[in-house]
C-alpha atoms as a PDB file:
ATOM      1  CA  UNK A   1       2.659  -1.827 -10.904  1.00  0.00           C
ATOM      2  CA  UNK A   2       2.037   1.915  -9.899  1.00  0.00           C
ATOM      3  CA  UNK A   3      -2.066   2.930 -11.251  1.00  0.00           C
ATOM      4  CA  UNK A   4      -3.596   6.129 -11.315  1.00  0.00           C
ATOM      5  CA  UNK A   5      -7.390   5.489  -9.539  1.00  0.00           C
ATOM      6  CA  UNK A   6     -10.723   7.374  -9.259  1.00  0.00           C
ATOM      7  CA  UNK A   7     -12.229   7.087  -5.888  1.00  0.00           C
ATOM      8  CA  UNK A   8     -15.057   8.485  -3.966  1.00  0.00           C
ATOM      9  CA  UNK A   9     -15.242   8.655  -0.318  1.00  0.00           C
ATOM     10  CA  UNK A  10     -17.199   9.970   2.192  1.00  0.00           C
ATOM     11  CA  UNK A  11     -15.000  12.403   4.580  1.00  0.00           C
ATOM     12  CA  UNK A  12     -16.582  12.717   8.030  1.00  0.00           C
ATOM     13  CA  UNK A  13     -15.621  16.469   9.152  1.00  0.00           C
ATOM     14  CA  UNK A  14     -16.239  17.000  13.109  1.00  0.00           C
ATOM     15  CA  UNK A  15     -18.882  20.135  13.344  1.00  0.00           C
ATOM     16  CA  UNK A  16     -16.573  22.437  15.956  1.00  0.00           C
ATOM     17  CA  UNK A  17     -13.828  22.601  12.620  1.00  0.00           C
ATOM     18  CA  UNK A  18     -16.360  24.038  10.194  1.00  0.00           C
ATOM     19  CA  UNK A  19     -15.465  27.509   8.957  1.00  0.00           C
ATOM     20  CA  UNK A  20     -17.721  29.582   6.742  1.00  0.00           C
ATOM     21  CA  UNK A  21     -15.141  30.459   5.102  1.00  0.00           C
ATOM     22  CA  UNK A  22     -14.460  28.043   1.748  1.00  0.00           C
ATOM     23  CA  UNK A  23     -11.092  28.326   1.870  1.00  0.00           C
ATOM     24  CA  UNK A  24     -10.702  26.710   5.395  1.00  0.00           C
ATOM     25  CA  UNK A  25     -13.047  23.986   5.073  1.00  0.00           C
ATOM     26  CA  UNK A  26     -12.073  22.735   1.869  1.00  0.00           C
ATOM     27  CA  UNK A  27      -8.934  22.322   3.713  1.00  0.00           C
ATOM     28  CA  UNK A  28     -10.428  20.646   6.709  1.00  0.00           C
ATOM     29  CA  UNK A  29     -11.449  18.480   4.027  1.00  0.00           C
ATOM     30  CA  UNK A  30      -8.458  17.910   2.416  1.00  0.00           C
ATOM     31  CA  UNK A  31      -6.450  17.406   5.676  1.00  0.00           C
ATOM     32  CA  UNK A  32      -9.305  14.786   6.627  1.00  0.00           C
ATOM     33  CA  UNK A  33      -9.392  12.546   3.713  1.00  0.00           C
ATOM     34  CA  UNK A  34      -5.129  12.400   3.549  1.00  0.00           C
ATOM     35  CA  UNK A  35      -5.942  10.966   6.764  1.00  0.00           C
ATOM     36  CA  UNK A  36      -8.261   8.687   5.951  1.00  0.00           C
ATOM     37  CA  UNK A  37      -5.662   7.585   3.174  1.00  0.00           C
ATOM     38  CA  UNK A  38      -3.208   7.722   5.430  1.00  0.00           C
ATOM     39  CA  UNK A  39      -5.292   5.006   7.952  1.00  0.00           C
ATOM     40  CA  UNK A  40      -7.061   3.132   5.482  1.00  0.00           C
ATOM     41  CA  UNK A  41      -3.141   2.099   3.844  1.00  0.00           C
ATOM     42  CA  UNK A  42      -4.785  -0.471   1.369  1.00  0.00           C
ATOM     43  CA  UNK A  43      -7.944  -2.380   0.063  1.00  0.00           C
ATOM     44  CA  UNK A  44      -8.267  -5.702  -1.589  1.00  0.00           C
ATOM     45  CA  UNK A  45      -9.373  -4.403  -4.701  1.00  0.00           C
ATOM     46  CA  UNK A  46      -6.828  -1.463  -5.198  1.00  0.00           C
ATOM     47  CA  UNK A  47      -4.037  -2.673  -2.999  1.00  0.00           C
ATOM     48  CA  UNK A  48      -2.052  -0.329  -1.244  1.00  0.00           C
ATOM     49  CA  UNK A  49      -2.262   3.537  -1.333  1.00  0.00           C
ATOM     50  CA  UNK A  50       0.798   5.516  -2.063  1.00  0.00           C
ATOM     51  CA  UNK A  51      -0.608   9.269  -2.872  1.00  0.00           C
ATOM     52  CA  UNK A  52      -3.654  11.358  -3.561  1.00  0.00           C
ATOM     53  CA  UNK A  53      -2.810  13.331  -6.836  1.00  0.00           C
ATOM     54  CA  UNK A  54      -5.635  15.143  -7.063  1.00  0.00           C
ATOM     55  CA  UNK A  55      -8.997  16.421  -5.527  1.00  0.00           C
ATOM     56  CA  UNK A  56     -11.828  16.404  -7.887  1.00  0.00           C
ATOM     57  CA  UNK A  57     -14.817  17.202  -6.450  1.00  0.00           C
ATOM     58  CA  UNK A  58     -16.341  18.016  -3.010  1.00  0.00           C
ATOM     59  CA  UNK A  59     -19.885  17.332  -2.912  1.00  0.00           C
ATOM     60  CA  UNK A  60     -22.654  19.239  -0.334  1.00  0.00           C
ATOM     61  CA  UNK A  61     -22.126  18.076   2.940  1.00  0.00           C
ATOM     62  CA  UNK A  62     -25.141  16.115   5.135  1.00  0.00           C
ATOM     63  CA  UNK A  63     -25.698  16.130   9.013  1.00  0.00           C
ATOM     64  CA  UNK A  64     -24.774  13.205  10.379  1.00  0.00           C
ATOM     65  CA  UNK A  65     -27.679  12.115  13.179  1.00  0.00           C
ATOM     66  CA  UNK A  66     -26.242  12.061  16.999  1.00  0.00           C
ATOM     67  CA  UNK A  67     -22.287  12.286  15.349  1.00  0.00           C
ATOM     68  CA  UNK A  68     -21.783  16.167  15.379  1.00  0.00           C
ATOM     69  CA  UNK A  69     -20.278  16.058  12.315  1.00  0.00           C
ATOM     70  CA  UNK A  70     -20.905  16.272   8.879  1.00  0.00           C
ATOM     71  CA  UNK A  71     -20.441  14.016   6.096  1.00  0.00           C
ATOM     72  CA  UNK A  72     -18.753  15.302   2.599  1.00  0.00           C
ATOM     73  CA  UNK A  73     -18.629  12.914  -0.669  1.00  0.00           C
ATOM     74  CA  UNK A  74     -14.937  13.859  -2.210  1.00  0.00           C
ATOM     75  CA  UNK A  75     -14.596  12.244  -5.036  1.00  0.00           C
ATOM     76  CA  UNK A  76     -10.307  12.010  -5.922  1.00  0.00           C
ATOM     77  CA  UNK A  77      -7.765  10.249  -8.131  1.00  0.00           C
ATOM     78  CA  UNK A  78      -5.070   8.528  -6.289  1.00  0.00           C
ATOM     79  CA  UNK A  79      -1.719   6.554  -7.104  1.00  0.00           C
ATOM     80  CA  UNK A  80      -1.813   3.116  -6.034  1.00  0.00           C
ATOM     81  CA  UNK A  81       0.340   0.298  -6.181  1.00  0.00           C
ATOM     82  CA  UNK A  82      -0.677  -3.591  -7.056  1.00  0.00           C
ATOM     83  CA  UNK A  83       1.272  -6.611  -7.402  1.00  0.00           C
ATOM     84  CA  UNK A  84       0.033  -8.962 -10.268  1.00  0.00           C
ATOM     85  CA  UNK A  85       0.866 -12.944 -10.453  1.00  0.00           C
ATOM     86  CA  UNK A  86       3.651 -12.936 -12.355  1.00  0.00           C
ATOM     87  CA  UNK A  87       5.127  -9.821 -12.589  1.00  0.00           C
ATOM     88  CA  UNK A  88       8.725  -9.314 -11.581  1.00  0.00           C
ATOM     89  CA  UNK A  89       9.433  -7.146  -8.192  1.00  0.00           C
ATOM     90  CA  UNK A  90      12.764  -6.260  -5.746  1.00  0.00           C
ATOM     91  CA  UNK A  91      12.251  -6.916  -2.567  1.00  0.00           C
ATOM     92  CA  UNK A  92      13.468  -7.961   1.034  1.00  0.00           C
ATOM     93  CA  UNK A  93      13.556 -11.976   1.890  1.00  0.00           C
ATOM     94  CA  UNK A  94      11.391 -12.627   5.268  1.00  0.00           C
ATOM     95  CA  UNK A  95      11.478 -16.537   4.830  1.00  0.00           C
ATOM     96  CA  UNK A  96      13.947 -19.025   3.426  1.00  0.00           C
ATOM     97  CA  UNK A  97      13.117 -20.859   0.231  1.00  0.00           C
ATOM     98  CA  UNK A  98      13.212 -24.664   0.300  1.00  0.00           C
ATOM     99  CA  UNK A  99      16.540 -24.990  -1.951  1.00  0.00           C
ATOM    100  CA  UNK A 100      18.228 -22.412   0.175  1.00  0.00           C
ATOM    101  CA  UNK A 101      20.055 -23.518   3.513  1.00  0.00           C
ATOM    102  CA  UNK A 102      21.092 -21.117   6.332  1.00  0.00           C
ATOM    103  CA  UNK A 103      24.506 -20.815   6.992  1.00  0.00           C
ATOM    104  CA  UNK A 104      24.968 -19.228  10.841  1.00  0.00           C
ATOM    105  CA  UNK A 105      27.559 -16.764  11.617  1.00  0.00           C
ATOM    106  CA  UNK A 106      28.938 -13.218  12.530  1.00  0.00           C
ATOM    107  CA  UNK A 107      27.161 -12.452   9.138  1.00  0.00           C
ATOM    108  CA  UNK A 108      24.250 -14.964   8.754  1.00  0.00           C
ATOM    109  CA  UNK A 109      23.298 -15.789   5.134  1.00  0.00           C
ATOM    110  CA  UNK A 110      21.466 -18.351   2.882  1.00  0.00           C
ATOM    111  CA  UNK A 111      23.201 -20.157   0.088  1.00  0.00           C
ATOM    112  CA  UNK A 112      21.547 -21.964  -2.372  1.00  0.00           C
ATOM    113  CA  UNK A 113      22.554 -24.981  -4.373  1.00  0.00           C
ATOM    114  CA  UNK A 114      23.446 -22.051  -7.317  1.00  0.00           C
ATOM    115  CA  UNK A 115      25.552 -20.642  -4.933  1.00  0.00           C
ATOM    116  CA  UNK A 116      23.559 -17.742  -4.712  1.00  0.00           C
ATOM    117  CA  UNK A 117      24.082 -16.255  -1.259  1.00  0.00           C
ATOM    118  CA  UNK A 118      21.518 -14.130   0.092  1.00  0.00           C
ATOM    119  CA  UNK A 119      21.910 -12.129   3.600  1.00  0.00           C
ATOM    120  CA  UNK A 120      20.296  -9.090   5.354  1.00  0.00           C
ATOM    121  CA  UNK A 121      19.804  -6.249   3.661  1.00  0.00           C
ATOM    122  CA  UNK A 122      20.679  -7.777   0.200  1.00  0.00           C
ATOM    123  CA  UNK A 123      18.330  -6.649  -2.474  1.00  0.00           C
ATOM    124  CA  UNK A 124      16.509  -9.593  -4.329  1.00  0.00           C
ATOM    125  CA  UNK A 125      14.470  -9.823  -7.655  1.00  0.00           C
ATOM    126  CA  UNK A 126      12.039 -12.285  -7.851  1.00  0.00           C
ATOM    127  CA  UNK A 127       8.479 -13.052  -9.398  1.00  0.00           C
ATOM    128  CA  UNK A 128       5.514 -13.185  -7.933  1.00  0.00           C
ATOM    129  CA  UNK A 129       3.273 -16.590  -7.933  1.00  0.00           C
ATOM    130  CA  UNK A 130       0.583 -15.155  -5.917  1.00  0.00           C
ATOM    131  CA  UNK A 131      -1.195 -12.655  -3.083  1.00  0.00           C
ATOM    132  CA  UNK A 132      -3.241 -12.896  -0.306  1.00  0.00           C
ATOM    133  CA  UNK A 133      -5.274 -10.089   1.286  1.00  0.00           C
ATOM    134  CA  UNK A 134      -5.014 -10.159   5.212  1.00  0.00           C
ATOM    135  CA  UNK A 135      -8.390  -7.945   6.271  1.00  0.00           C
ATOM    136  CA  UNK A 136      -7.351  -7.486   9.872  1.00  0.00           C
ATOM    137  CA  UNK A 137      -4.240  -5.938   9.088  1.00  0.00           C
ATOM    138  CA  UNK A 138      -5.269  -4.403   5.783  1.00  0.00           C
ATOM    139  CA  UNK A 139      -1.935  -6.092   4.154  1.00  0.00           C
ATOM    140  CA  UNK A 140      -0.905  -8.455   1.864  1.00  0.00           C
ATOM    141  CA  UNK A 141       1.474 -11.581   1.576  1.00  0.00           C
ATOM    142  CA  UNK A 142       2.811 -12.152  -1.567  1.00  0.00           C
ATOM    143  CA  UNK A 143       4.495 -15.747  -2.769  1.00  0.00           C
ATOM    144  CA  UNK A 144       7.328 -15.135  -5.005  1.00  0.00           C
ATOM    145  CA  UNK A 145       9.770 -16.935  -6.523  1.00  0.00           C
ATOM    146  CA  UNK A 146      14.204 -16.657  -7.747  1.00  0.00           C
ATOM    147  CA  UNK A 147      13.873 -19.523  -9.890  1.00  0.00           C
ATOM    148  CA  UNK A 148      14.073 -17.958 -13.662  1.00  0.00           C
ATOM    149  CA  UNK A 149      16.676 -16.381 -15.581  1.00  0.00           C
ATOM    150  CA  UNK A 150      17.944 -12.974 -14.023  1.00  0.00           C
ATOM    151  CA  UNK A 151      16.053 -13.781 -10.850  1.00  0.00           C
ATOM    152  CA  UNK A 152      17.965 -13.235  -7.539  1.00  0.00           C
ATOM    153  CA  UNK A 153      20.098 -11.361  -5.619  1.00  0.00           C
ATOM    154  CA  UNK A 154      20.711  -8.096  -7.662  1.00  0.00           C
ATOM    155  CA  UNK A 155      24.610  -7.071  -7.710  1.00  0.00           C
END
């Protein structure tokens, strides 16, 4: 599900960009937190981060001690995108299902007892049992599930 979130974040802006000019460091600012975005890709509590829709508020900067650079509170609203348990999703198969069996060839695909045959780059809908949030690598697996009415490969 695609949400629309309020976030403030402190954007660390190296001293030798600063401009006097407003103008340029607002933009320095700008360009600085779409990285951050950019790096940061998603967070347990929000999931991941698609786009920053607008920019709110850019609070006084303060020196950061022995950094050379100067930290800026920007406070934003974002688009974000969360899976809940449950809710139906199309997606890309990474791992065969238990019912399905793998059926080798020139064009490899998976075949399950419903004759449903699944290969590469076949789109699938499916529902989602659960999540788990993988810190190091600031992703998430997802469970999911083609058993249910108009679950599957989609045509």
């Amino acid at each position: 599900m695609f949400l629309k979130a309020q976030f403030t974040w402190n954007v660390a802006i190296p001293a030798e960009t600063l401009s006097v000019e407003e103008q340029v460091l607002q933009k320095a600012i700008f360009i600085h937190l779409l990285d951050d975005f950019a790096t940061k890709k998603a967070t347990k509590d929000h999931e991941y981060f698609l786009a920053v829709t607008t920019l709110d508020k850019i609070g006084k900067g303060k020196v950061r001690q022995n950094a050379g650079e100067l930290l800026f509170p920007v406070d934003f609203s974002a688009i974000t995108f969360k899976v809940f348990k449950g809710e139906i999703i199309e997606g890309i198969v990474n791992k065969k299902m238990q019912d399905y069996k793998y059926i080798a060839g020139e064009n490899p695909f998976v075949l399950s007892n419903k004759s449903s045959k699944i290969e590469k780059d076949v789109v699938v809908r499916c529902v989602v049992l659960g999540t788990k949030w993988a810190e190091a690598d600031r992703e998430f697996s997802m469970l999911v599930s083609m058993d249910g009415d108009r679950l599957g490969p989609v045509a």
